[in-house]
C-alpha atoms as a PDB file:
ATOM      1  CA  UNK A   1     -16.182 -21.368  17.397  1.00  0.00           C
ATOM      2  CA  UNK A   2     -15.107 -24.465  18.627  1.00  0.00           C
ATOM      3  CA  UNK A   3     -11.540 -24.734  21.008  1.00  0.00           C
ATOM      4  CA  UNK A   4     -11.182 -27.663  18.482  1.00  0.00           C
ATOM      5  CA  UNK A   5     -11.419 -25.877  15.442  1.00  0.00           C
ATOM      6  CA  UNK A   6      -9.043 -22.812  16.128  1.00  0.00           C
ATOM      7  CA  UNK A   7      -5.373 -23.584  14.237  1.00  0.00           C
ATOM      8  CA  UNK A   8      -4.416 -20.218  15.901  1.00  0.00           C
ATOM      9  CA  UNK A   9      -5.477 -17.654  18.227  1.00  0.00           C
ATOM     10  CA  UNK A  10      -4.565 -14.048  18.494  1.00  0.00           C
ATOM     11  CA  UNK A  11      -3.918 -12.116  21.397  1.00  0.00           C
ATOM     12  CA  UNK A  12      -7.099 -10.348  21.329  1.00  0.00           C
ATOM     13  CA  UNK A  13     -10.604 -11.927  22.600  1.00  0.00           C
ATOM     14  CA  UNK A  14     -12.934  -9.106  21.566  1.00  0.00           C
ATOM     15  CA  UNK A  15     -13.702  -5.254  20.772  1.00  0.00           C
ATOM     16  CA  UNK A  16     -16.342  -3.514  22.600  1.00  0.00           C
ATOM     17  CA  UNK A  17     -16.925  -0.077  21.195  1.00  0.00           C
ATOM     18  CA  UNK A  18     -19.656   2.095  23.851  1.00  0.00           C
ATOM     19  CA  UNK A  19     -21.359   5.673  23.389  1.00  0.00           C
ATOM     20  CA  UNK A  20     -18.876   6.262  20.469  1.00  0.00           C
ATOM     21  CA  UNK A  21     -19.970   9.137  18.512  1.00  0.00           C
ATOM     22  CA  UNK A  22     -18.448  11.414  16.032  1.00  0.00           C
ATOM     23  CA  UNK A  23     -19.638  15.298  15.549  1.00  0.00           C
ATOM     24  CA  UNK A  24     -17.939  16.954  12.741  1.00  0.00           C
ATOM     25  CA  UNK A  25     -18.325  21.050  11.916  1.00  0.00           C
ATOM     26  CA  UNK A  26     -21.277  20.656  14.164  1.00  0.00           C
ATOM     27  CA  UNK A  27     -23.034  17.697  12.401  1.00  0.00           C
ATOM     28  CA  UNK A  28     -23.378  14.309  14.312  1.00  0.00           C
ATOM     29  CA  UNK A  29     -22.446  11.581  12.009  1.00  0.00           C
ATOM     30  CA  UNK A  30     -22.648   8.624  14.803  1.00  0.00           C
ATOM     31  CA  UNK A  31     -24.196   8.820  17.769  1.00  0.00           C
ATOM     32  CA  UNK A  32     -24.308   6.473  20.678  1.00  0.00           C
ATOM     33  CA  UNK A  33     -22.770   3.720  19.161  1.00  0.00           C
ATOM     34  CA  UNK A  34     -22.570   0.633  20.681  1.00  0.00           C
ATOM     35  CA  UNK A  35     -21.681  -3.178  19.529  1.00  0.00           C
ATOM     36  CA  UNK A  36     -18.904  -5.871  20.183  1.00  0.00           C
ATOM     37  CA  UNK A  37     -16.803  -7.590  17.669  1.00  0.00           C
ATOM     38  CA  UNK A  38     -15.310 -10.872  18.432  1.00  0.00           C
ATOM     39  CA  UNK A  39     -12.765 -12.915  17.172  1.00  0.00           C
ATOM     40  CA  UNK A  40     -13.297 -15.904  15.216  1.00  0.00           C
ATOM     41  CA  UNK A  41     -15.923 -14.046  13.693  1.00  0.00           C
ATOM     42  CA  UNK A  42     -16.984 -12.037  10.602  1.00  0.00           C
ATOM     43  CA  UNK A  43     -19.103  -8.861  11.578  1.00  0.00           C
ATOM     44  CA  UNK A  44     -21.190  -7.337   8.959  1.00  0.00           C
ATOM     45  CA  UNK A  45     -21.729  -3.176   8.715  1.00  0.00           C
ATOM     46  CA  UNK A  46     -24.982  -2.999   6.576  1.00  0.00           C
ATOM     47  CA  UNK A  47     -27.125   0.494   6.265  1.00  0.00           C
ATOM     48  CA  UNK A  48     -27.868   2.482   3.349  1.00  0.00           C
ATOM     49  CA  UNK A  49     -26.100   5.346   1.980  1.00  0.00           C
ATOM     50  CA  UNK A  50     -24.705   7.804   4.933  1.00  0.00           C
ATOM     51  CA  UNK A  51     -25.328   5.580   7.572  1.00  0.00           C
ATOM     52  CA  UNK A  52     -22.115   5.802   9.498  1.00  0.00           C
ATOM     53  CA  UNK A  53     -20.408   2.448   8.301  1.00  0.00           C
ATOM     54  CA  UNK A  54     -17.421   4.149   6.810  1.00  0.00           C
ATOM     55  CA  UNK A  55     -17.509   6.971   9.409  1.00  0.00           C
ATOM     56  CA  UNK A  56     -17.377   4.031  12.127  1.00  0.00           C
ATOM     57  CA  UNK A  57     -14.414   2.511  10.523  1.00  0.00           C
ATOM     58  CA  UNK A  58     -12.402   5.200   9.958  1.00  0.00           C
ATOM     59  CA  UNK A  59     -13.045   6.262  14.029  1.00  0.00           C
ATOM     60  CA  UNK A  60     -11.620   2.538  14.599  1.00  0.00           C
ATOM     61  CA  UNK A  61      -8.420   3.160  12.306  1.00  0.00           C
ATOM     62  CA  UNK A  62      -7.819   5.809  14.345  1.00  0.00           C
ATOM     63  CA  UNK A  63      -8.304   8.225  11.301  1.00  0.00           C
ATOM     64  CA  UNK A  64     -11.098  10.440  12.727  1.00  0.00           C
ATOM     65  CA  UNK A  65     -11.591  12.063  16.124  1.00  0.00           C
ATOM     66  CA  UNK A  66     -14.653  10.417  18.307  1.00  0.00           C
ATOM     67  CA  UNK A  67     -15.928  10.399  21.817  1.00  0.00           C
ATOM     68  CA  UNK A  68     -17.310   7.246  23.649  1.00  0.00           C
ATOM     69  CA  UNK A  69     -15.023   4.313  24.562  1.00  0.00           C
ATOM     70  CA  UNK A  70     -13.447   1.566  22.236  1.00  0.00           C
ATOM     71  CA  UNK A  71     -12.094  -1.819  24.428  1.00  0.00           C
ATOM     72  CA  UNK A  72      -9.419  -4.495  23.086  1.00  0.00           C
ATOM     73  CA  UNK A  73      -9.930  -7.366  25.358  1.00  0.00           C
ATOM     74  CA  UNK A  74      -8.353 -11.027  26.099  1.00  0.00           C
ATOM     75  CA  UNK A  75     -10.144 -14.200  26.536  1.00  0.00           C
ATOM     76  CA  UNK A  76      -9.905 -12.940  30.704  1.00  0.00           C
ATOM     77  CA  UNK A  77     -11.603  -9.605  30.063  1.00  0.00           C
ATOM     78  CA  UNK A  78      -8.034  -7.855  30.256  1.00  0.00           C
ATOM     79  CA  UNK A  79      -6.608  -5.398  28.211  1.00  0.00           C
ATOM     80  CA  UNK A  80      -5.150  -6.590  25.283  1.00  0.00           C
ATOM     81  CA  UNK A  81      -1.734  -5.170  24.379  1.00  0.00           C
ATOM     82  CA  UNK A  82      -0.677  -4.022  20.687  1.00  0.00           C
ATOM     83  CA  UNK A  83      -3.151  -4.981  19.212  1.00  0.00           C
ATOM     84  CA  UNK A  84      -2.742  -4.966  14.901  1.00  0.00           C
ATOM     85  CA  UNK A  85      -5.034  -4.357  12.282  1.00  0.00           C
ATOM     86  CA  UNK A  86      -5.051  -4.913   8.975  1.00  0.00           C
ATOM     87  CA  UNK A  87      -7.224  -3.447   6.504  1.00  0.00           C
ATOM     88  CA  UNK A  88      -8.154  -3.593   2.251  1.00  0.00           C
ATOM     89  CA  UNK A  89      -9.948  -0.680   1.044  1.00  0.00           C
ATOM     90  CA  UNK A  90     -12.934  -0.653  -1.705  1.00  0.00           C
ATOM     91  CA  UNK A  91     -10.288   0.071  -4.216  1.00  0.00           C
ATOM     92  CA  UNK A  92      -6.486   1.194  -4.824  1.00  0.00           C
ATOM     93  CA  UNK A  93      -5.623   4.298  -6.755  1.00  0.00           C
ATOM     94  CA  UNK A  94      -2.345   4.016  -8.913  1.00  0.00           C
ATOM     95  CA  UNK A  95      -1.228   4.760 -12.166  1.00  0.00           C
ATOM     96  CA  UNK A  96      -2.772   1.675 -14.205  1.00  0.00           C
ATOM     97  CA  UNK A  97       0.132   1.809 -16.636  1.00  0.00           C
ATOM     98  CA  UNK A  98       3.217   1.747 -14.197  1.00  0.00           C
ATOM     99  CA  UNK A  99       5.153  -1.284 -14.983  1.00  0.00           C
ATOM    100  CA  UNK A 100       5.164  -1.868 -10.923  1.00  0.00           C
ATOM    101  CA  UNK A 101       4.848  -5.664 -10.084  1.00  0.00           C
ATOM    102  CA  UNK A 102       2.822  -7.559  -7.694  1.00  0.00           C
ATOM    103  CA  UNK A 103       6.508  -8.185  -6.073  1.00  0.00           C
ATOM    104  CA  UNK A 104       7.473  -4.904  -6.573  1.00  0.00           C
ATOM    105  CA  UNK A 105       4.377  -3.718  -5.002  1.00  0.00           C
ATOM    106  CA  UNK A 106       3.880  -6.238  -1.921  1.00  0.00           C
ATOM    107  CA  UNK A 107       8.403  -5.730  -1.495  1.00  0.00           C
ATOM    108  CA  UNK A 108       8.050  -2.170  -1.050  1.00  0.00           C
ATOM    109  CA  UNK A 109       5.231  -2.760   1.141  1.00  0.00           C
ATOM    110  CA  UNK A 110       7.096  -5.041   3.315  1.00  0.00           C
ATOM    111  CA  UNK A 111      10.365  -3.712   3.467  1.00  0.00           C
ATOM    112  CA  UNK A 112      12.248  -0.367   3.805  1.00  0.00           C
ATOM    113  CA  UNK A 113      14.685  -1.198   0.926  1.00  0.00           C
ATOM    114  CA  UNK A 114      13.912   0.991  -2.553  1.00  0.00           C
ATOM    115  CA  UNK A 115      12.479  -0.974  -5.372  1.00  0.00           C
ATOM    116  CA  UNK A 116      14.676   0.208  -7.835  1.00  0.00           C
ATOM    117  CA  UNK A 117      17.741  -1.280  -5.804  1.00  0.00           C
ATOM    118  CA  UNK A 118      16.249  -4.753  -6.156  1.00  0.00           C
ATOM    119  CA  UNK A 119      14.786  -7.399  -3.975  1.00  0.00           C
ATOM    120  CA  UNK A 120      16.422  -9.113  -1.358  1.00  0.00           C
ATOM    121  CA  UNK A 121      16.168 -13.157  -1.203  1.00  0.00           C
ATOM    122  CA  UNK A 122      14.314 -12.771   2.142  1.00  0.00           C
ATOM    123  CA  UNK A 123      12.199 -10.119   1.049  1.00  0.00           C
ATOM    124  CA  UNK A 124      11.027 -11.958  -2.139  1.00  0.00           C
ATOM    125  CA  UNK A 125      10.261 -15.478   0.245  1.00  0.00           C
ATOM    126  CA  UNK A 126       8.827 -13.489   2.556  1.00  0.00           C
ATOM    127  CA  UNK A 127       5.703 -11.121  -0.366  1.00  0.00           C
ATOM    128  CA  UNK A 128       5.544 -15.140  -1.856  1.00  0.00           C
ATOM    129  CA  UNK A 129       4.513 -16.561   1.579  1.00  0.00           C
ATOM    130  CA  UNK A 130       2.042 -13.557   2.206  1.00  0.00           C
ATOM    131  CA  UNK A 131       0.978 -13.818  -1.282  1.00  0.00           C
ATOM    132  CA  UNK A 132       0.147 -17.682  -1.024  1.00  0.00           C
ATOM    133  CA  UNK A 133      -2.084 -17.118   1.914  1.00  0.00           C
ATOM    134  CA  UNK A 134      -4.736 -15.967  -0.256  1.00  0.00           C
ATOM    135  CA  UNK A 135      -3.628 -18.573  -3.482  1.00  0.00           C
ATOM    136  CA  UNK A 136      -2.006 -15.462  -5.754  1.00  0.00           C
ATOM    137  CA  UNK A 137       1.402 -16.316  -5.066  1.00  0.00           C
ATOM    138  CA  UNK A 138       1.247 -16.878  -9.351  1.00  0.00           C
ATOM    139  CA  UNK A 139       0.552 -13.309  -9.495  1.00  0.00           C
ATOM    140  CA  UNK A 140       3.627 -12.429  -8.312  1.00  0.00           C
ATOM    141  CA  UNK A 141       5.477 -11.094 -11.416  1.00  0.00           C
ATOM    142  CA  UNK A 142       2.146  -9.689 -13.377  1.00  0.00           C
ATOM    143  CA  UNK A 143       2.177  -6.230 -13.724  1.00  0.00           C
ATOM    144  CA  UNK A 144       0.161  -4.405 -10.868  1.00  0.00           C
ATOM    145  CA  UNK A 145      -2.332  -2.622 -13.219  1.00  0.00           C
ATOM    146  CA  UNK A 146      -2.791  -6.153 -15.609  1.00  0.00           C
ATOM    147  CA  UNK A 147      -4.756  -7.440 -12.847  1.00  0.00           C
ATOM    148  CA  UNK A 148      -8.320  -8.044 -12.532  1.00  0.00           C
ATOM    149  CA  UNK A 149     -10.606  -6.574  -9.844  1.00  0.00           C
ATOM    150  CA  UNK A 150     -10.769  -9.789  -7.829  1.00  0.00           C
ATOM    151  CA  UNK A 151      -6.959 -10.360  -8.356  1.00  0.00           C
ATOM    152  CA  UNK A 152      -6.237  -7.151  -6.918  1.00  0.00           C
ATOM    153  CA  UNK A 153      -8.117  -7.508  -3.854  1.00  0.00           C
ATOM    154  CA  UNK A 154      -6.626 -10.552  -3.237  1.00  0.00           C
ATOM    155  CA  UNK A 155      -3.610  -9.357  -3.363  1.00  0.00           C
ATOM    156  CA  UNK A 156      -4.775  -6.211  -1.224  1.00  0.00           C
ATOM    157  CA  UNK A 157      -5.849  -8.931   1.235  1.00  0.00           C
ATOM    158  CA  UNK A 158      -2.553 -10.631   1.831  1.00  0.00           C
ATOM    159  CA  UNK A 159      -0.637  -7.399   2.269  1.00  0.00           C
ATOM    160  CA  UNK A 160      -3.322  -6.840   4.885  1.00  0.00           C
ATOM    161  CA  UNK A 161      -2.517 -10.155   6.876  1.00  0.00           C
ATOM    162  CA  UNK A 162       1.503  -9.111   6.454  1.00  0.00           C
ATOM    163  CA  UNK A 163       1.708  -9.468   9.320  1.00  0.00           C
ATOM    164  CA  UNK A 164      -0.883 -11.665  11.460  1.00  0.00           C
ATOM    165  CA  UNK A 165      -3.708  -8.835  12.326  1.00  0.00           C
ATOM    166  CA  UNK A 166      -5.940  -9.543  15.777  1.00  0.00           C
ATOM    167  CA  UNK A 167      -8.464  -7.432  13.573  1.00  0.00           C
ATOM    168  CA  UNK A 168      -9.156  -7.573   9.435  1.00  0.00           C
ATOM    169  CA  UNK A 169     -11.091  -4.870   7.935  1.00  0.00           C
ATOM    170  CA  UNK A 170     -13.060  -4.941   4.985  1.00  0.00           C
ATOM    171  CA  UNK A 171     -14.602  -1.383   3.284  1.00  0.00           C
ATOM    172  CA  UNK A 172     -16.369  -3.068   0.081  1.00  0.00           C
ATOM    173  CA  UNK A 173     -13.571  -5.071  -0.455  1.00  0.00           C
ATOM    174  CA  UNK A 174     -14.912  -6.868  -3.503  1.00  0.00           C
ATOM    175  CA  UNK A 175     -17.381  -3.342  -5.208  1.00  0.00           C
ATOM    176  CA  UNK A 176     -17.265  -4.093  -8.609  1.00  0.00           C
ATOM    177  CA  UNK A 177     -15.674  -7.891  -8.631  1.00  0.00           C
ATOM    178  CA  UNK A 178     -17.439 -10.684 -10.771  1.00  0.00           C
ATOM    179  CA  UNK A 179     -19.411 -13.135  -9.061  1.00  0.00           C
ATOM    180  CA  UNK A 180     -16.522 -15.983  -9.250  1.00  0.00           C
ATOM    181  CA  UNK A 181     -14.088 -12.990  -7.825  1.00  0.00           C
ATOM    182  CA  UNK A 182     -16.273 -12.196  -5.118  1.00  0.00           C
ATOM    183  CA  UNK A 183     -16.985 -16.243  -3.937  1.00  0.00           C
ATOM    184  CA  UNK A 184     -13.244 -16.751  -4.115  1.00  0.00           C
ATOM    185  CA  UNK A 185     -12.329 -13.746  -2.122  1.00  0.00           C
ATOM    186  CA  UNK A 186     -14.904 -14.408   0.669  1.00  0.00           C
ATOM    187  CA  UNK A 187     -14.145 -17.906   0.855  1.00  0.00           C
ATOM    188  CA  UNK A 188     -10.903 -16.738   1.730  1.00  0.00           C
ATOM    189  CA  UNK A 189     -11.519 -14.586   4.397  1.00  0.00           C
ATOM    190  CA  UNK A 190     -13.897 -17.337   5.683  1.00  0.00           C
ATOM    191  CA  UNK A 191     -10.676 -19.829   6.343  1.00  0.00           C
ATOM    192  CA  UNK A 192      -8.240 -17.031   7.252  1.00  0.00           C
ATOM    193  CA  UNK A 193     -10.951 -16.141   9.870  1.00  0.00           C
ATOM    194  CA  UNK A 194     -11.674 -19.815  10.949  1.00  0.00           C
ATOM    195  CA  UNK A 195      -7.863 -20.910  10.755  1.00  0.00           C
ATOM    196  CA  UNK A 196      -6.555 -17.513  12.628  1.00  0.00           C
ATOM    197  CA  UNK A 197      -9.355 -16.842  14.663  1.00  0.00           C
ATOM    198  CA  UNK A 198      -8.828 -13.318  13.936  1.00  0.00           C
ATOM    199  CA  UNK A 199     -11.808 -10.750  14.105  1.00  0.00           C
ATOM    200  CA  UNK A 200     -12.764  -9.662  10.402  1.00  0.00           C
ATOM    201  CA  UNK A 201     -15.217  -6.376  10.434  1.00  0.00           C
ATOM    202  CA  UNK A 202     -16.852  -6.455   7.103  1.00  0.00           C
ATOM    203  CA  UNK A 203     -18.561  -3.046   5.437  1.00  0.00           C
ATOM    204  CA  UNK A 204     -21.033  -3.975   2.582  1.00  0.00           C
ATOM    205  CA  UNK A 205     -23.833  -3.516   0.422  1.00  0.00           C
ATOM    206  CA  UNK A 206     -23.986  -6.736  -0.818  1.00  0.00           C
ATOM    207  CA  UNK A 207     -27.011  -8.271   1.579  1.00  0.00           C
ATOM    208  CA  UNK A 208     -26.595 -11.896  -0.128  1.00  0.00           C
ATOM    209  CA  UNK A 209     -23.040 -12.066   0.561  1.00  0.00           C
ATOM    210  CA  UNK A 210     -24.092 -11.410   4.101  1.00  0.00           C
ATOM    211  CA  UNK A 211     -26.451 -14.059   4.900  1.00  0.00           C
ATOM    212  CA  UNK A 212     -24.107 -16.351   4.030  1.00  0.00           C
ATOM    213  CA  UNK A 213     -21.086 -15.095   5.355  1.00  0.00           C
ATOM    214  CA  UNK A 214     -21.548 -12.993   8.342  1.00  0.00           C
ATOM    215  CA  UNK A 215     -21.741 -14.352  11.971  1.00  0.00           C
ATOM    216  CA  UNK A 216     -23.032 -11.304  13.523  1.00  0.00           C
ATOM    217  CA  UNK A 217     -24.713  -8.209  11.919  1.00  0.00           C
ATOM    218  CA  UNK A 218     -25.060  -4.943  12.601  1.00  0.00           C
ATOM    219  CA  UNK A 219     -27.758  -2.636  11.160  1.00  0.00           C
ATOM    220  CA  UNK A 220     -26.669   0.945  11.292  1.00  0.00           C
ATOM    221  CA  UNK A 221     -28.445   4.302  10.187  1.00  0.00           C
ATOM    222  CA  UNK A 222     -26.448   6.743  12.198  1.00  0.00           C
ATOM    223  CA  UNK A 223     -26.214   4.278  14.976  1.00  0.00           C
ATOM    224  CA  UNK A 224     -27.014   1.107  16.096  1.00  0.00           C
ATOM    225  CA  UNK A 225     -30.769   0.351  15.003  1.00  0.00           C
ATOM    226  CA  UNK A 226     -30.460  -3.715  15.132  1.00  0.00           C
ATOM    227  CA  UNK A 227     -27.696  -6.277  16.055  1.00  0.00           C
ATOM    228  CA  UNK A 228     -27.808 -10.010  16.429  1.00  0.00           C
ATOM    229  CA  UNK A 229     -27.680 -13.220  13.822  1.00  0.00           C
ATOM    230  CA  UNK A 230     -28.600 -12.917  10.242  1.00  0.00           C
ATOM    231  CA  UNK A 231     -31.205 -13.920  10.023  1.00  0.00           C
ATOM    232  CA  UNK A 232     -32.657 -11.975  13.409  1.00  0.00           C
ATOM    233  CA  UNK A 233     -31.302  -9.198  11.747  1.00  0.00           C
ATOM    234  CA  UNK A 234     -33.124  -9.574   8.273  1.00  0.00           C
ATOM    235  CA  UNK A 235     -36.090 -10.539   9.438  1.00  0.00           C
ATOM    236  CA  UNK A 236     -36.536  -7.268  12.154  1.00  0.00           C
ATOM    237  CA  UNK A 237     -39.096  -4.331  11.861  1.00  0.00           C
ATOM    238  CA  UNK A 238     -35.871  -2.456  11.976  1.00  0.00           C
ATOM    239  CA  UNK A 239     -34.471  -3.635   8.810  1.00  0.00           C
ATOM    240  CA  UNK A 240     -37.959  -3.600   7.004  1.00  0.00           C
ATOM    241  CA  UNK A 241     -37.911  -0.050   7.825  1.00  0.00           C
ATOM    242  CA  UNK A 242     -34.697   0.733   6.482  1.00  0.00           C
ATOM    243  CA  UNK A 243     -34.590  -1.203   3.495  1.00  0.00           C
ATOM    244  CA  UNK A 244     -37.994  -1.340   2.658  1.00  0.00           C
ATOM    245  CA  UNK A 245     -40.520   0.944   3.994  1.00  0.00           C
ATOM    246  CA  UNK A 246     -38.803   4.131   1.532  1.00  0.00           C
ATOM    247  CA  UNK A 247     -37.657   2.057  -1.550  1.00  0.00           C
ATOM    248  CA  UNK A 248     -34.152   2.791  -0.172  1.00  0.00           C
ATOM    249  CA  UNK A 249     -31.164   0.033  -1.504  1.00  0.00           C
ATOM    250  CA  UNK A 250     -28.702  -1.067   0.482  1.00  0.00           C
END
């Protein structure tokens, strides 16, 4: 991406993950991974079933013990410092019949203040101008569980950039969201990512969505089988193999 193009710029340049592997009760779920992420630019995870995608992101949330190395760089190949993530899960588990708002929900969120003793001004401008980032900011006094799949992730996506991340994670954001939801959503991320210049790692099964959105992909199946464009990607004897060679679905 373009100097020209870039409205902002995090502090971070790039992510380069080496050898990282993760062993668990003496099964190897990764092995050897290697691959780079960079910002102003939407990485794909792709693999079937059990490949390691989720296992890989939960090792760079911190959540799960690995070995190898994982780098956060600046544009000079320095360390970058404090360096934030944000992250929207396949799905949210709550009660589906709480009266909880969107405010209520993105307030508490945001602030340290109870819900029940009410919401400040600030805190109120403040879940509106997250909220507006990804066009819900109308969705602000619906009830949480009223909300459609592709309303929820959106909302799920602007608590994620609350605030600015250097990396955005996405586990299946949009499993389960109409096709309208799931253009909507992506074209979001898409101008965040382009606007922010923020590194967005992207986990899904949806191989059409990722043609046309990803800049980079990587083809996993315990570790790193292909990596490159698209369309190098899709059209390797790696991901004929995968995808096609056992009748396996992504």
């Amino acid at each position: 991406m373009s100097e020209q193009t870039t409205h902002a710029s995090c502090g971070l340049c790039r992510i380069e993950v080496e050898g990282l592997s993760v062993v668990r009760d003496g099964q190897t779920l990764l092995h050897d991974v290697g691959l780079h992420v960079h910002c102003g630019e939407l990485t794909a995870l792709i693999g079937t079933n059990g490949a390691g995608k989720t296992t890989l992101i939960r090792a760079l949330l911190g959540e799960i013990p690995f070995t190898g190395t994982v780098r956060h760089l600046t544009q000079d190949g320095k360390p970058a410092a404090a360096v934030r993530t944000g992250y929207v899960p396949q799905q949210l588990e709550f009660d589906h019949s709480s009266p909880v708002t969107v405010m209520d929900f993105m307030t508490a969120s945001l602030s340290r203040r109870a819900v029940w003793l009410g919401v400040s001004r600030r805190a109120r401008r403040e879940a509106l101008e997250a909220l507006a980032r990804t066009d819900c900011e109308r969705l602000a006094d619906r009830r949480l569980g009223a909300l459609s799949g592709g309303e929820l992730q959106r909302v799920l996506l602007a608590l994620a950039l609350r605030p600015q991340p250097d990396l955005l994670i996405l586990d299946e954001p949009v499993s389960g969201v109409d096709q309208n939801g799931l253009e909507s959503f992506y074209q979001t991320v898409a101008a965040l990512r382009e606007h922010n210049h923020m590194a967005v790692l992207l986990v899904s099964h949806d191989l059409d969505v990722v043609r046309r959105y990803a800049d980079h992909v990587v083809l996993m199946q315990g570790t790193v089988l292909r990596q490159g464009r698209p369309k190098e990607v899709f059209e390797s004897p790696e991901f004929g193999q995968v995808f096609y060679a056992r009748g396996n679905e992504a």
